[in-house]
PDB file of N, CA and C in Angstrom:
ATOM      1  N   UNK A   1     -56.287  25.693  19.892  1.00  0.00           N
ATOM      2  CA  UNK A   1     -54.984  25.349  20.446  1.00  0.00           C
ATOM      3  C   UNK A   1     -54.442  26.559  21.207  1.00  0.00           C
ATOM      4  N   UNK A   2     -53.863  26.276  22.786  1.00  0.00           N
ATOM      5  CA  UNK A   2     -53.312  27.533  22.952  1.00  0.00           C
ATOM      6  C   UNK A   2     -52.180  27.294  23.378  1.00  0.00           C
ATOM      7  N   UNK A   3     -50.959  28.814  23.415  1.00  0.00           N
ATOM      8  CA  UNK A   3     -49.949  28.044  23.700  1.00  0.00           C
ATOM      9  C   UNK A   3     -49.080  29.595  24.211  1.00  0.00           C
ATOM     10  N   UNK A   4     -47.953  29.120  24.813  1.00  0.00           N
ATOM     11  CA  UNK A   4     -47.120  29.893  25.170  1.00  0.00           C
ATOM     12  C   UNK A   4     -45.922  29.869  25.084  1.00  0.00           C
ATOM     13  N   UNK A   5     -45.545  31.280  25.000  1.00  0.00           N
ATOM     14  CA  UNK A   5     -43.661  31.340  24.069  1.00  0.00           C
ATOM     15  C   UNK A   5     -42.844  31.942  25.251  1.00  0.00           C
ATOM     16  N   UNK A   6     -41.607  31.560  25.313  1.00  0.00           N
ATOM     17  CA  UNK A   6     -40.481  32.416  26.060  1.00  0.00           C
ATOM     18  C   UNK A   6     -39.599  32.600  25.643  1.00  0.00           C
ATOM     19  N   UNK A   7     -38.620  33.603  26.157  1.00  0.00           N
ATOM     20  CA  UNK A   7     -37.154  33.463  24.613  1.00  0.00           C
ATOM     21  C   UNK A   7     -36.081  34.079  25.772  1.00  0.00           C
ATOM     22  N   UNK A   8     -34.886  32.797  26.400  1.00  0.00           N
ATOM     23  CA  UNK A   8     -33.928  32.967  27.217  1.00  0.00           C
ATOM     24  C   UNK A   8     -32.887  33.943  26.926  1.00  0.00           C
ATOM     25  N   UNK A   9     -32.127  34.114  27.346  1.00  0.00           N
ATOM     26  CA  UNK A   9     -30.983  34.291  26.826  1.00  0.00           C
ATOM     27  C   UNK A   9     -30.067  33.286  27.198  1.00  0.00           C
ATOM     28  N   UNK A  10     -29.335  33.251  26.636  1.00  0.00           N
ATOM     29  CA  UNK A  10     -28.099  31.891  27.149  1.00  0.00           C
ATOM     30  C   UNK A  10     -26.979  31.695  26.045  1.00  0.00           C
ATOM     31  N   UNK A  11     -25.548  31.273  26.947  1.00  0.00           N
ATOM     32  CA  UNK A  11     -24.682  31.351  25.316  1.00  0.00           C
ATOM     33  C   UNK A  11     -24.599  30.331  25.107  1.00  0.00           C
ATOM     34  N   UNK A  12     -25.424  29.126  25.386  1.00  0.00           N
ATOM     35  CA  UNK A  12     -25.196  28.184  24.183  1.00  0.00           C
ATOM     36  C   UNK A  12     -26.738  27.479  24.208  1.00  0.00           C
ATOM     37  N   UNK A  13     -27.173  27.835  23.825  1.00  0.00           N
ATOM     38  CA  UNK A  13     -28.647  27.654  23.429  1.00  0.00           C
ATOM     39  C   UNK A  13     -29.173  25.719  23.237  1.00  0.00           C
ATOM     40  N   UNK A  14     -27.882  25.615  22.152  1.00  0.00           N
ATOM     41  CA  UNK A  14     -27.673  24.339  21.005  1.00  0.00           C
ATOM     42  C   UNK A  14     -27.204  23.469  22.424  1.00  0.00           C
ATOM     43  N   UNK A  15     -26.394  23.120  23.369  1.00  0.00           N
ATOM     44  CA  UNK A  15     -26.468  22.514  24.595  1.00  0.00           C
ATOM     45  C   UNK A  15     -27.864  22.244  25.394  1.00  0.00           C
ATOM     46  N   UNK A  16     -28.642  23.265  25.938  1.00  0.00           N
ATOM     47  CA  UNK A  16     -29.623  23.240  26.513  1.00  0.00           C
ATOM     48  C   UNK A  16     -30.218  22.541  25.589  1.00  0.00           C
ATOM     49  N   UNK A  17     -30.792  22.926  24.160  1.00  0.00           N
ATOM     50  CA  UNK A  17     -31.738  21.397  23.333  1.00  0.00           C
ATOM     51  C   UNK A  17     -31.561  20.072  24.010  1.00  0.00           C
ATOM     52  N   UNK A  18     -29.875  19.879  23.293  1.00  0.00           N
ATOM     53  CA  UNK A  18     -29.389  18.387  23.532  1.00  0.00           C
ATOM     54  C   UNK A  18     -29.592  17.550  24.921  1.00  0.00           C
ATOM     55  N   UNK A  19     -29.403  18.718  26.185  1.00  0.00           N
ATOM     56  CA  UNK A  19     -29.574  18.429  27.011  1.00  0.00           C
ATOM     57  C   UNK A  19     -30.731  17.927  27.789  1.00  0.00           C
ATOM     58  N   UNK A  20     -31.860  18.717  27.429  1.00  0.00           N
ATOM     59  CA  UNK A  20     -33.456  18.483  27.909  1.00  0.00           C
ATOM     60  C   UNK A  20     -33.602  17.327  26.965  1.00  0.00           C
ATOM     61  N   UNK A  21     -33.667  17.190  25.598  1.00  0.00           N
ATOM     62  CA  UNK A  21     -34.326  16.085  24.971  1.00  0.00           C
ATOM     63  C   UNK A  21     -33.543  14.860  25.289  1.00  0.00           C
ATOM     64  N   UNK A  22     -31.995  15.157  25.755  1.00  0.00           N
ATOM     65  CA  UNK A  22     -31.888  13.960  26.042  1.00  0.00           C
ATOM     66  C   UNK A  22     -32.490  13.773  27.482  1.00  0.00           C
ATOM     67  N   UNK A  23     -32.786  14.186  28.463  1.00  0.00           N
ATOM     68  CA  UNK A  23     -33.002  13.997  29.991  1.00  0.00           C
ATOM     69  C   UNK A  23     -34.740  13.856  29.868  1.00  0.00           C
ATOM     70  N   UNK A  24     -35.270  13.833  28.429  1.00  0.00           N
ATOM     71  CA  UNK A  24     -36.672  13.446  28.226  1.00  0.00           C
ATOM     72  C   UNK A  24     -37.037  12.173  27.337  1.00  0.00           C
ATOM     73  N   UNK A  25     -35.937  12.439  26.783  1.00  0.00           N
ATOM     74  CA  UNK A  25     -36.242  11.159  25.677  1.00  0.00           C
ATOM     75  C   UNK A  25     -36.773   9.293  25.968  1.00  0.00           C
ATOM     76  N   UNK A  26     -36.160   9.272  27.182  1.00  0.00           N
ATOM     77  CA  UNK A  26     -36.786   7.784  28.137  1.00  0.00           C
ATOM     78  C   UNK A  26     -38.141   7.738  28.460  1.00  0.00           C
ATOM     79  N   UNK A  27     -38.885   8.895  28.725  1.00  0.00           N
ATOM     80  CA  UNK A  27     -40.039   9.233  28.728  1.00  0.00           C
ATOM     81  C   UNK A  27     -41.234   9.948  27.514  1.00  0.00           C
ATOM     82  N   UNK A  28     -40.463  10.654  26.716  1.00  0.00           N
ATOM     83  CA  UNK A  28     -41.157  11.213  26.034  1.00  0.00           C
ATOM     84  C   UNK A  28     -40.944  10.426  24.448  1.00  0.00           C
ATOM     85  N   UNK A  29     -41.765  11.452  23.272  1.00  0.00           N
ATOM     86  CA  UNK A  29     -41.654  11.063  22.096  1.00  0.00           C
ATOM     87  C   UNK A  29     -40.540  12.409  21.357  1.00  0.00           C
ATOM     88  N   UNK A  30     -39.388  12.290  21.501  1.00  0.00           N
ATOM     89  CA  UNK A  30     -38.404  13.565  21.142  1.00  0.00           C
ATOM     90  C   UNK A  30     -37.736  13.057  19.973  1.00  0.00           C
ATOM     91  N   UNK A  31     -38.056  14.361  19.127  1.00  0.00           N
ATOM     92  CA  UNK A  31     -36.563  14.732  17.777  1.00  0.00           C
ATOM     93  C   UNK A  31     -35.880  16.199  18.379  1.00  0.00           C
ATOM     94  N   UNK A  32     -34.630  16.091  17.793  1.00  0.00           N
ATOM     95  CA  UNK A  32     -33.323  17.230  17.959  1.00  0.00           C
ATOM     96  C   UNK A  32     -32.509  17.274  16.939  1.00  0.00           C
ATOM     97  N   UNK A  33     -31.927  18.491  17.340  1.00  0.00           N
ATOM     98  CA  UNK A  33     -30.710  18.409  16.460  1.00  0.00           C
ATOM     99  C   UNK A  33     -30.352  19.489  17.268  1.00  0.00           C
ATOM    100  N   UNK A  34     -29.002  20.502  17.076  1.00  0.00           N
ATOM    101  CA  UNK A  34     -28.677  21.520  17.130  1.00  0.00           C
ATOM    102  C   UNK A  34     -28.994  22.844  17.480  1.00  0.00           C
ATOM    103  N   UNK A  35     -30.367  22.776  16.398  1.00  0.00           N
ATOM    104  CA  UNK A  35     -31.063  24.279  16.078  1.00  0.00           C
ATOM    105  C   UNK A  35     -32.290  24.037  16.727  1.00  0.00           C
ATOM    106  N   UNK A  36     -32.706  22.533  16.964  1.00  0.00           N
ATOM    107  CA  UNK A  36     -34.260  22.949  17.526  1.00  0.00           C
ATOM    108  C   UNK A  36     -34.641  21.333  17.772  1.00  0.00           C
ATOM    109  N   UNK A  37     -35.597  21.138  18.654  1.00  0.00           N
ATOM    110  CA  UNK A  37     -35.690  20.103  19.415  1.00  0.00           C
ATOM    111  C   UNK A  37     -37.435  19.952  19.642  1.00  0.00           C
ATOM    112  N   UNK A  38     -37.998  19.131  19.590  1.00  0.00           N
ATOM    113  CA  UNK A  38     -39.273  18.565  19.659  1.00  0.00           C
ATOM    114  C   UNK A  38     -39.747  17.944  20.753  1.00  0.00           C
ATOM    115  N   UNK A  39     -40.518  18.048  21.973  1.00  0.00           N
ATOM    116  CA  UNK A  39     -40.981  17.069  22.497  1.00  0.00           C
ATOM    117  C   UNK A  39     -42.063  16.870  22.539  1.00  0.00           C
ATOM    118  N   UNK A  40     -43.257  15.565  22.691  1.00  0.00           N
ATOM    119  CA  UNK A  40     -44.267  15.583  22.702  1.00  0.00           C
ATOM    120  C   UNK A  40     -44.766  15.195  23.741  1.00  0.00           C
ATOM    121  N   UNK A  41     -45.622  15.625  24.669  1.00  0.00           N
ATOM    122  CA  UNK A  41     -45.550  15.328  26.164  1.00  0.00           C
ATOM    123  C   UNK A  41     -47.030  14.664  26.210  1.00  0.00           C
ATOM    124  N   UNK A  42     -47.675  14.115  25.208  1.00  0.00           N
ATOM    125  CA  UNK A  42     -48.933  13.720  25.570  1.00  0.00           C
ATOM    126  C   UNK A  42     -50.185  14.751  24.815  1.00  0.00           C
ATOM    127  N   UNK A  43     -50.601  15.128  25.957  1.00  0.00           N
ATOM    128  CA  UNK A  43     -51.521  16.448  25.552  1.00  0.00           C
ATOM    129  C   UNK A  43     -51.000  17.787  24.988  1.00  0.00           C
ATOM    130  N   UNK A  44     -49.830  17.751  25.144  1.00  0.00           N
ATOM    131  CA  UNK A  44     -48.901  19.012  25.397  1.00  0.00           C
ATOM    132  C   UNK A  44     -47.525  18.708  24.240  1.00  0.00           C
ATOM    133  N   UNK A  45     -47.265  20.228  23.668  1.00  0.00           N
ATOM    134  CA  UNK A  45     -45.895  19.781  23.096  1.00  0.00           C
ATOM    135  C   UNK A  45     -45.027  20.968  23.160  1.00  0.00           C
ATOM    136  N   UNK A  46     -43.985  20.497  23.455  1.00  0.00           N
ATOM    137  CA  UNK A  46     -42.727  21.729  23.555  1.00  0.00           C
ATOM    138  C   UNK A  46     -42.342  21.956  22.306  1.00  0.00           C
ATOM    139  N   UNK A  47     -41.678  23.020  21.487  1.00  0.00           N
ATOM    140  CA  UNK A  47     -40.611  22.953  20.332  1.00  0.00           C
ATOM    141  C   UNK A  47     -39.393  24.269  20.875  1.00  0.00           C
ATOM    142  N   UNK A  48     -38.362  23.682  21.045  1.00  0.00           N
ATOM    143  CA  UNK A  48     -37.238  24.392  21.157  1.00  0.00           C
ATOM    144  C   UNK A  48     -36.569  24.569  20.118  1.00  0.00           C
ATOM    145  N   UNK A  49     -36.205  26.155  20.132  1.00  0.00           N
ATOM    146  CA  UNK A  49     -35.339  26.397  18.702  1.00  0.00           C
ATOM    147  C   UNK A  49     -34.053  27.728  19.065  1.00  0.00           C
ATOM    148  N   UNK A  50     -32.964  27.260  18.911  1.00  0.00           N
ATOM    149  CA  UNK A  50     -31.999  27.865  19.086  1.00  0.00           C
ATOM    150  C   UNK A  50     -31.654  29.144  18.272  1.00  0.00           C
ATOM    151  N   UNK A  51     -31.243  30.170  18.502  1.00  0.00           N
ATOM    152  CA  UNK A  51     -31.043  31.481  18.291  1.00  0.00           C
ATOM    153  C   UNK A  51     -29.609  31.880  18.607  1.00  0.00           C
ATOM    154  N   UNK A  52     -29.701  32.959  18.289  1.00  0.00           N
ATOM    155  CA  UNK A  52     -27.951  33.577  18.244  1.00  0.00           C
ATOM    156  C   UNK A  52     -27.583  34.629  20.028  1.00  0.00           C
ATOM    157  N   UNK A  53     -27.953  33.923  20.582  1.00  0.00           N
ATOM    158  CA  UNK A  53     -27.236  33.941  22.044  1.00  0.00           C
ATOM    159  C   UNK A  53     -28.830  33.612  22.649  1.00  0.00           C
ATOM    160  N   UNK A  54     -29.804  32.937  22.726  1.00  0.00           N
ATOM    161  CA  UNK A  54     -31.187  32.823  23.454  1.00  0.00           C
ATOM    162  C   UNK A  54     -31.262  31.481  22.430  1.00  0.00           C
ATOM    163  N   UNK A  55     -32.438  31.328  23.398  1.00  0.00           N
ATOM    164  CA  UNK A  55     -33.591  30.083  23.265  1.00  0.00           C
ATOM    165  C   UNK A  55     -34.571  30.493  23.601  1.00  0.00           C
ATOM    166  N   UNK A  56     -35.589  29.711  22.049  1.00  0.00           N
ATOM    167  CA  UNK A  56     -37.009  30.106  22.265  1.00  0.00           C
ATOM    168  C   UNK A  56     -37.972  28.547  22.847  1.00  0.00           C
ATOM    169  N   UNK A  57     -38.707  28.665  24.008  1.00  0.00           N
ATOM    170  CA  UNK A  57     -39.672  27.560  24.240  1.00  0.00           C
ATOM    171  C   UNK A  57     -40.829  27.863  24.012  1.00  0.00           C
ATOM    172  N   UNK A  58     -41.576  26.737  22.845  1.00  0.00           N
ATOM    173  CA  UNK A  58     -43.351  27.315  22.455  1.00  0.00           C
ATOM    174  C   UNK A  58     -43.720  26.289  23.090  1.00  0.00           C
ATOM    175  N   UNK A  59     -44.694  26.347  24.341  1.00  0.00           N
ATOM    176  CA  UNK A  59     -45.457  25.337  24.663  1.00  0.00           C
ATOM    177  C   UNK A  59     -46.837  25.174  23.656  1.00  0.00           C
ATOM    178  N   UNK A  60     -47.491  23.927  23.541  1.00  0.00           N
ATOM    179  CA  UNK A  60     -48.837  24.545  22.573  1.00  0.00           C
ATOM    180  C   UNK A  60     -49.493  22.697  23.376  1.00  0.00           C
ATOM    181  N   UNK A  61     -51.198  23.211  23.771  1.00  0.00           N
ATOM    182  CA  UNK A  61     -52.181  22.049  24.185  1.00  0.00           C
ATOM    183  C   UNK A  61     -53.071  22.932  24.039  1.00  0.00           C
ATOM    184  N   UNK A  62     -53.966  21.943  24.251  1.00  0.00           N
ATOM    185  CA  UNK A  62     -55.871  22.297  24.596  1.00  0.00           C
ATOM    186  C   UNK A  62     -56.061  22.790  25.742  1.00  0.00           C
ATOM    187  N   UNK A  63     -55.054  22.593  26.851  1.00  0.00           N
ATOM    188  CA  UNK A  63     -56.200  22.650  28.027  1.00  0.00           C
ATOM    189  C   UNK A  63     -55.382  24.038  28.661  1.00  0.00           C
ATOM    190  N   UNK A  64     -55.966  25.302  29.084  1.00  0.00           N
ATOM    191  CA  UNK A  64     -55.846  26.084  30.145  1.00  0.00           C
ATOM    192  C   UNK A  64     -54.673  25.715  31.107  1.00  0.00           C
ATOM    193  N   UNK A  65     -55.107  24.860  31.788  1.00  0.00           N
ATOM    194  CA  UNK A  65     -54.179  24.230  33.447  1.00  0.00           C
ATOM    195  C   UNK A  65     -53.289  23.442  33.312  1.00  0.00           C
ATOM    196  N   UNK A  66     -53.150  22.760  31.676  1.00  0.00           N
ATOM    197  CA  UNK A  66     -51.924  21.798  31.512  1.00  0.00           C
ATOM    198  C   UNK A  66     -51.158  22.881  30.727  1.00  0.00           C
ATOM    199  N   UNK A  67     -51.671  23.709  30.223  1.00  0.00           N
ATOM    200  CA  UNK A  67     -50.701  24.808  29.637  1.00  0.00           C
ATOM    201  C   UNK A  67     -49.813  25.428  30.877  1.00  0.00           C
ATOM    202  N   UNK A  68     -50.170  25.910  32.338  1.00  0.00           N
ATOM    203  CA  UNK A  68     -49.533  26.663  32.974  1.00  0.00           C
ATOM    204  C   UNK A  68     -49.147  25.592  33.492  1.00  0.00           C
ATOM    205  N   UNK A  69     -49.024  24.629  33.805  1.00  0.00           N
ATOM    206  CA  UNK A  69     -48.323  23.454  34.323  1.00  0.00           C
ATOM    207  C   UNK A  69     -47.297  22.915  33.711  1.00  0.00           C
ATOM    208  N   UNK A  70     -47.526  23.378  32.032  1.00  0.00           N
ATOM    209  CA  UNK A  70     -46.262  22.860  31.539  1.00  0.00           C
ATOM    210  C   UNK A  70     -45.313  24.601  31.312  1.00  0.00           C
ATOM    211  N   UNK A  71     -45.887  25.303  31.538  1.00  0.00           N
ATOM    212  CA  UNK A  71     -44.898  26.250  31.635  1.00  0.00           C
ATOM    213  C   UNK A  71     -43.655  26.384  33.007  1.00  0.00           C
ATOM    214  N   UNK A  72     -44.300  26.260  34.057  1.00  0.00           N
ATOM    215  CA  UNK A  72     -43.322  25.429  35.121  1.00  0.00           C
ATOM    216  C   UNK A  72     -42.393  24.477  34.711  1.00  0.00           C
ATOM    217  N   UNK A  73     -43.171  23.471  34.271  1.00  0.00           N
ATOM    218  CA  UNK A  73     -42.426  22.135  34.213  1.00  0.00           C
ATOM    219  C   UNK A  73     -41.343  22.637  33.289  1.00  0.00           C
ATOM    220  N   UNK A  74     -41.552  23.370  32.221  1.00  0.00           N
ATOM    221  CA  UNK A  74     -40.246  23.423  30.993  1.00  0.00           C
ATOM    222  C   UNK A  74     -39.628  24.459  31.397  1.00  0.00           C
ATOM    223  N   UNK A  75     -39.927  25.769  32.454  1.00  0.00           N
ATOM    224  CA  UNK A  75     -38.925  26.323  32.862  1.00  0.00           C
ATOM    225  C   UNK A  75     -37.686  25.631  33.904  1.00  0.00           C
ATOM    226  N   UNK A  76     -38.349  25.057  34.439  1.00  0.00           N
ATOM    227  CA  UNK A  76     -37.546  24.208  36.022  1.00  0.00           C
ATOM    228  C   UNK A  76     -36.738  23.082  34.820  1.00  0.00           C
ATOM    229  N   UNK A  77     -37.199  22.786  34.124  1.00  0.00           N
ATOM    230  CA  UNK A  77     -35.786  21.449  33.594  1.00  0.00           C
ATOM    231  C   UNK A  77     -34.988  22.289  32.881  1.00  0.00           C
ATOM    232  N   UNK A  78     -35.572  24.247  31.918  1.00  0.00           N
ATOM    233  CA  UNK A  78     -34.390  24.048  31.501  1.00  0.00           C
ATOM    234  C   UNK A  78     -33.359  24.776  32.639  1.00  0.00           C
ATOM    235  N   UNK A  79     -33.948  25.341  33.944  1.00  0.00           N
ATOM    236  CA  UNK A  79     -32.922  25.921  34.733  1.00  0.00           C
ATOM    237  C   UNK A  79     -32.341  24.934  34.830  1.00  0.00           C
ATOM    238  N   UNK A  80     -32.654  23.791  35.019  1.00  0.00           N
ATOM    239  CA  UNK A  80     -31.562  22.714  35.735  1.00  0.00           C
ATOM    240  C   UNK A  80     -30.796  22.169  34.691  1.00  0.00           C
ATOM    241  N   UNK A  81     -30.900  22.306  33.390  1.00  0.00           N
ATOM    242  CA  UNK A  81     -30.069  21.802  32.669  1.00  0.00           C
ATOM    243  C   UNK A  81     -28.740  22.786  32.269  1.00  0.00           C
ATOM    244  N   UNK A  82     -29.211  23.861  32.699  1.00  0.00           N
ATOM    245  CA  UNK A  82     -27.925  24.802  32.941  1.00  0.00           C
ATOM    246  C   UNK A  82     -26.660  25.086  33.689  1.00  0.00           C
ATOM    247  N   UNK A  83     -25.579  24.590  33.858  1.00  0.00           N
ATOM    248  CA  UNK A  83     -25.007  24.395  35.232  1.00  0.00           C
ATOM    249  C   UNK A  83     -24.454  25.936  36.031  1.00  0.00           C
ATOM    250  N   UNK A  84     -24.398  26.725  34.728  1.00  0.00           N
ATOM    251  CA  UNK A  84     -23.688  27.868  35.021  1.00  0.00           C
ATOM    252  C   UNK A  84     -24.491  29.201  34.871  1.00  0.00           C
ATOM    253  N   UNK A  85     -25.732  29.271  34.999  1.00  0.00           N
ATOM    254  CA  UNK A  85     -26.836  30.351  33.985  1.00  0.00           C
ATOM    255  C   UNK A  85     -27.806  30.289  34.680  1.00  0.00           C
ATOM    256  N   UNK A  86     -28.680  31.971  35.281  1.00  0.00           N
ATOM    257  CA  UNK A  86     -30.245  31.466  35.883  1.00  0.00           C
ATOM    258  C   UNK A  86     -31.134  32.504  34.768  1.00  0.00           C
ATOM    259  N   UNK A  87     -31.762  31.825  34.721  1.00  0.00           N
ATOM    260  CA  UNK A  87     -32.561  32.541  33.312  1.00  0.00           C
ATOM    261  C   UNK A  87     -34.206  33.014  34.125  1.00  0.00           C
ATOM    262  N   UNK A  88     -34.623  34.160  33.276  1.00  0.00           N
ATOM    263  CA  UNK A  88     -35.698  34.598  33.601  1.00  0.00           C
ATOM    264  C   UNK A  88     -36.951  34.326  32.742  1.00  0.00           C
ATOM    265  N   UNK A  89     -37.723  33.594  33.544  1.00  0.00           N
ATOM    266  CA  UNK A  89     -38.717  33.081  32.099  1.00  0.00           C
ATOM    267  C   UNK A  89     -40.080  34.114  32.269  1.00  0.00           C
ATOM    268  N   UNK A  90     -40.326  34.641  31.319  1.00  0.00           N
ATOM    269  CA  UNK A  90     -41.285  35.582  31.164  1.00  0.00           C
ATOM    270  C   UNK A  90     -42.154  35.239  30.177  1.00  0.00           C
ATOM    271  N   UNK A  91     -43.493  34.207  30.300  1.00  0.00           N
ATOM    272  CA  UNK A  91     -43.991  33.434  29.320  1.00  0.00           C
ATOM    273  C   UNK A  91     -45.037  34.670  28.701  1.00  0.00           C
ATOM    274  N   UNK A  92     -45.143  34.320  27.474  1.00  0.00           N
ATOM    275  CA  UNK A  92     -45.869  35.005  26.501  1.00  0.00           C
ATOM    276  C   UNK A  92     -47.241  34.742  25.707  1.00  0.00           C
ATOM    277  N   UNK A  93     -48.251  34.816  25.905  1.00  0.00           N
ATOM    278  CA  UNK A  93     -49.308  34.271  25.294  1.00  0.00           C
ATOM    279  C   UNK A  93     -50.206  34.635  24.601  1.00  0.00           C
TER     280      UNK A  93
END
């Protein structure tokens, strides 16, 4: 399994969850709450977990090229789910 981590900063962390899983949930297989948020994208799965001013995103799949594909993909929804915040994603592997 391989996978990759990033850890935002942002002051409300617990928004951005609510926000992506809900703007995924029509499509995807998602649990949330508050502190941390689940999605399952198929081959691929996100877990978001809220922190005391940041957010952490673990991507984790099998494949090489759907891994860096979903590192895009989950940076770009959560910039956009931010209205006021540009975050620097510096993925970790």
């Amino acid at each position: 399994m391989l996978s990759s981590t990033v850890q935002i900063e942002t002051t409300n962390p617990s928004r951005l969850i609510r926000r992506l899983c809900k703007h995924w949930s029509h499509k995807f297989d998602v649990s949330f709450d508050d502190q941390q948020g689940h999605i399952a994208f198929g081959g691929a799965s996100c877990l978001l977990t809220a922190g005391e001013g940041n957010l952490t995103a673990k991507i984790q799949t099998e494949d090489e090229a759907q891994l860096e594909k979903m590192e895009t993909v989950v940076a770009d929804h959560l910039q956009r789910m931010s209205t006021d915040e540009t975050f620097s994603f510096v993925w970790q592997r």
